[in-house]
C-alpha atoms as a PDB file:
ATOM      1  CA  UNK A   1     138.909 119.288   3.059  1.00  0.00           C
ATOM      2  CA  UNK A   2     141.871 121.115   1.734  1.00  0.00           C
ATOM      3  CA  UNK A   3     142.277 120.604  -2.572  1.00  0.00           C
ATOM      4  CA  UNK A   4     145.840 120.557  -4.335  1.00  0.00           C
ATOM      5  CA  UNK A   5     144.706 124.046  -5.557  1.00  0.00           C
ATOM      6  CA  UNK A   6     144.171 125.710  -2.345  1.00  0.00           C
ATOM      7  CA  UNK A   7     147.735 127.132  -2.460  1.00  0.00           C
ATOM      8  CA  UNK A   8     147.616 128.615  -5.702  1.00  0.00           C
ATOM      9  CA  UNK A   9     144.289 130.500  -4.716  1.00  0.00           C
ATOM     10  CA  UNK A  10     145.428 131.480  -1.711  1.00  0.00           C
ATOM     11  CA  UNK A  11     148.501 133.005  -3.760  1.00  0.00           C
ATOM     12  CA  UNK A  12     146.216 134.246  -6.113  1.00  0.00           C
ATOM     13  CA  UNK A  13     144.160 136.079  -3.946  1.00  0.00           C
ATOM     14  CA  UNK A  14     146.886 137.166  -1.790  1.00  0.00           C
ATOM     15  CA  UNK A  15     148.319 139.071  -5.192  1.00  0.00           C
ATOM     16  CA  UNK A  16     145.029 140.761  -5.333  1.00  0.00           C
ATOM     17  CA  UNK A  17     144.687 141.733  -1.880  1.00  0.00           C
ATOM     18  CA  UNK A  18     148.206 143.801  -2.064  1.00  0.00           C
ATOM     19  CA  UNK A  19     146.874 145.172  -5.895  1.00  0.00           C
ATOM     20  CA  UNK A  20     143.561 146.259  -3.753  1.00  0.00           C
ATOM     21  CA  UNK A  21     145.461 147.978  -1.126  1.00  0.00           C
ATOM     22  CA  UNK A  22     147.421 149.728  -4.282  1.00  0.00           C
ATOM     23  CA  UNK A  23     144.416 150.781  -5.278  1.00  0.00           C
ATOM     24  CA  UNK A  24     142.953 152.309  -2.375  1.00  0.00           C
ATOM     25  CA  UNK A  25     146.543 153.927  -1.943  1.00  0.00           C
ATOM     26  CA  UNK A  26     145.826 155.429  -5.942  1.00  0.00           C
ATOM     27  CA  UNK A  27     142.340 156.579  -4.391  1.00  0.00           C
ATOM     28  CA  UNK A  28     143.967 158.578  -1.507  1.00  0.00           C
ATOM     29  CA  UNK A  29     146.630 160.257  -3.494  1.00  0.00           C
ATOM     30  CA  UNK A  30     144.231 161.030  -5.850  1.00  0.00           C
ATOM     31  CA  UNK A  31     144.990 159.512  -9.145  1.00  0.00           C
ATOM     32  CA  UNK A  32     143.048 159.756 -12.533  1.00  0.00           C
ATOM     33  CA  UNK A  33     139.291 158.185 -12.454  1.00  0.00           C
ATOM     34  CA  UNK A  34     140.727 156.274 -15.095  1.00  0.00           C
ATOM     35  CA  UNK A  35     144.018 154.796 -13.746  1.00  0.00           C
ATOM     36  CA  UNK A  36     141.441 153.728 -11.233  1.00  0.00           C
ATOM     37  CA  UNK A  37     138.844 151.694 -13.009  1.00  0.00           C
ATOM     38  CA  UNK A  38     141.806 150.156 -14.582  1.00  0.00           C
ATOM     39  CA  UNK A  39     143.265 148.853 -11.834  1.00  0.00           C
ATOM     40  CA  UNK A  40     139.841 147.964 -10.338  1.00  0.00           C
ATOM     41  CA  UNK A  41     138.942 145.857 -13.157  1.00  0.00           C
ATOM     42  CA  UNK A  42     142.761 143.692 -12.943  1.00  0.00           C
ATOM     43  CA  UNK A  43     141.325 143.350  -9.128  1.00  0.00           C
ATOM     44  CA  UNK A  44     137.616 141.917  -9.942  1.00  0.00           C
ATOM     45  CA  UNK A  45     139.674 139.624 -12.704  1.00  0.00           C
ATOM     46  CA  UNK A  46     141.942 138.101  -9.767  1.00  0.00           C
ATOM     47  CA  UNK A  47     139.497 137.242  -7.844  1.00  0.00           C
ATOM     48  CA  UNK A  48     136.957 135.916 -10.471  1.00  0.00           C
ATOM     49  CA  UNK A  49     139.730 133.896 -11.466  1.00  0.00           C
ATOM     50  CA  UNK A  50     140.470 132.424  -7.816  1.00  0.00           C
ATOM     51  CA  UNK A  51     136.761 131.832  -7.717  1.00  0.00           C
ATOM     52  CA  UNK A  52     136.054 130.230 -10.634  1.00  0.00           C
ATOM     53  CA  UNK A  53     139.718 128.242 -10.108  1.00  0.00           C
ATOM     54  CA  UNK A  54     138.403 127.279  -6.941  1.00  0.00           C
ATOM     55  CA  UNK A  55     135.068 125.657  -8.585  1.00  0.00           C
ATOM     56  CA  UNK A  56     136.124 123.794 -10.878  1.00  0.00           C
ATOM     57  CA  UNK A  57     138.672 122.272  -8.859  1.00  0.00           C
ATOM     58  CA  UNK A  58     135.780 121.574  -6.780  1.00  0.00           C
ATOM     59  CA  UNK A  59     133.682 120.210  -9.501  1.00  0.00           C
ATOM     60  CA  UNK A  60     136.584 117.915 -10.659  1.00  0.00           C
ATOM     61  CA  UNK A  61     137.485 116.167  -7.147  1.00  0.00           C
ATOM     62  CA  UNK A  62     135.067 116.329  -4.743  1.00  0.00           C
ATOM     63  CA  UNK A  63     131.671 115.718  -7.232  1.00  0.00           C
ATOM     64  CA  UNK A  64     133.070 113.888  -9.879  1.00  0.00           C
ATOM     65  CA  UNK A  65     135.431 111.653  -8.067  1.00  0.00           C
ATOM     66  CA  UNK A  66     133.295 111.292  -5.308  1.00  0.00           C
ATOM     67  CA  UNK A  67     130.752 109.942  -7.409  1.00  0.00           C
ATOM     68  CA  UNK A  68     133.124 107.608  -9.174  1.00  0.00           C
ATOM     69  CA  UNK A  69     134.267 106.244  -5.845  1.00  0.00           C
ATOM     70  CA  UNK A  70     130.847 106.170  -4.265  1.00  0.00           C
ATOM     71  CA  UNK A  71     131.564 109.126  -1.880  1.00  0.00           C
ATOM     72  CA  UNK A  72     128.900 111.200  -3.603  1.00  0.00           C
ATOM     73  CA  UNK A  73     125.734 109.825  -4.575  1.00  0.00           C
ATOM     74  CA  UNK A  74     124.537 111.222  -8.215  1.00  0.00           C
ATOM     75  CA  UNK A  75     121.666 113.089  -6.871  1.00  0.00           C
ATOM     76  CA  UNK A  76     123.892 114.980  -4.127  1.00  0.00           C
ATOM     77  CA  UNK A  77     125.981 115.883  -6.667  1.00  0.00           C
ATOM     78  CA  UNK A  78     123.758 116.700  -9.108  1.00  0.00           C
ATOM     79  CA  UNK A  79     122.589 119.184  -6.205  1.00  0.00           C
ATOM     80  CA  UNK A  80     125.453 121.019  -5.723  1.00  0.00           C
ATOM     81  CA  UNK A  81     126.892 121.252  -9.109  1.00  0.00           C
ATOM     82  CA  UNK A  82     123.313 123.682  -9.377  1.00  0.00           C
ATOM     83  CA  UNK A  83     123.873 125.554  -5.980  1.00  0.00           C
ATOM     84  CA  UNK A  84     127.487 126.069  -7.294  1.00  0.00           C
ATOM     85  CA  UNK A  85     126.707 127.006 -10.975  1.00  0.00           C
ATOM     86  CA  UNK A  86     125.095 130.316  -9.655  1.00  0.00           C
ATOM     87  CA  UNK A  87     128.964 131.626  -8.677  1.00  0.00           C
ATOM     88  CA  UNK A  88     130.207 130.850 -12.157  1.00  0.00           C
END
């Protein structure tokens, strides 16, 4: 099933991949250890944003409206709201 938000992740993540492939370029040319971890961290932020963008969107459709419209049953749910809370 594809969500409304799939787009902007993919965008999002797309960003990140060309930042990553910056960084590896830094890494090759040698820049500072600190430029680095820098630029590493904006990286791991982008994509724990994409991730977390992608849950909740998750959450909000597919589990709670799937409930509502009888899609979901509670306990099914209820089940994967707690296999999905681990990636939050």
């Amino acid at each position: 099933m594809k969500h409304a938000s799939h787009p902007r992740i993919v965008k999002r993540l797309k960003r990140a991949n060309g930042h990553l492939a910056f960084v590896i370029a830094m890494l090759e040319v040698g820049r500072r250890c600190v430029d680095l971890a820098q630029q590493l961290h904006a990286v791991e932020s982008a994509i724990t944003n994409a991730k977390r963008a992608l849950i909740h969107d998750h959450i909000q459709h597919c589990l709670g409206d799937g409930v509502g419209s009888d899609e979901v049953t509670p306990a099914a749910a209820l089940d994967e709201f707690k296999q999905l809370a681990k990636y939050l």
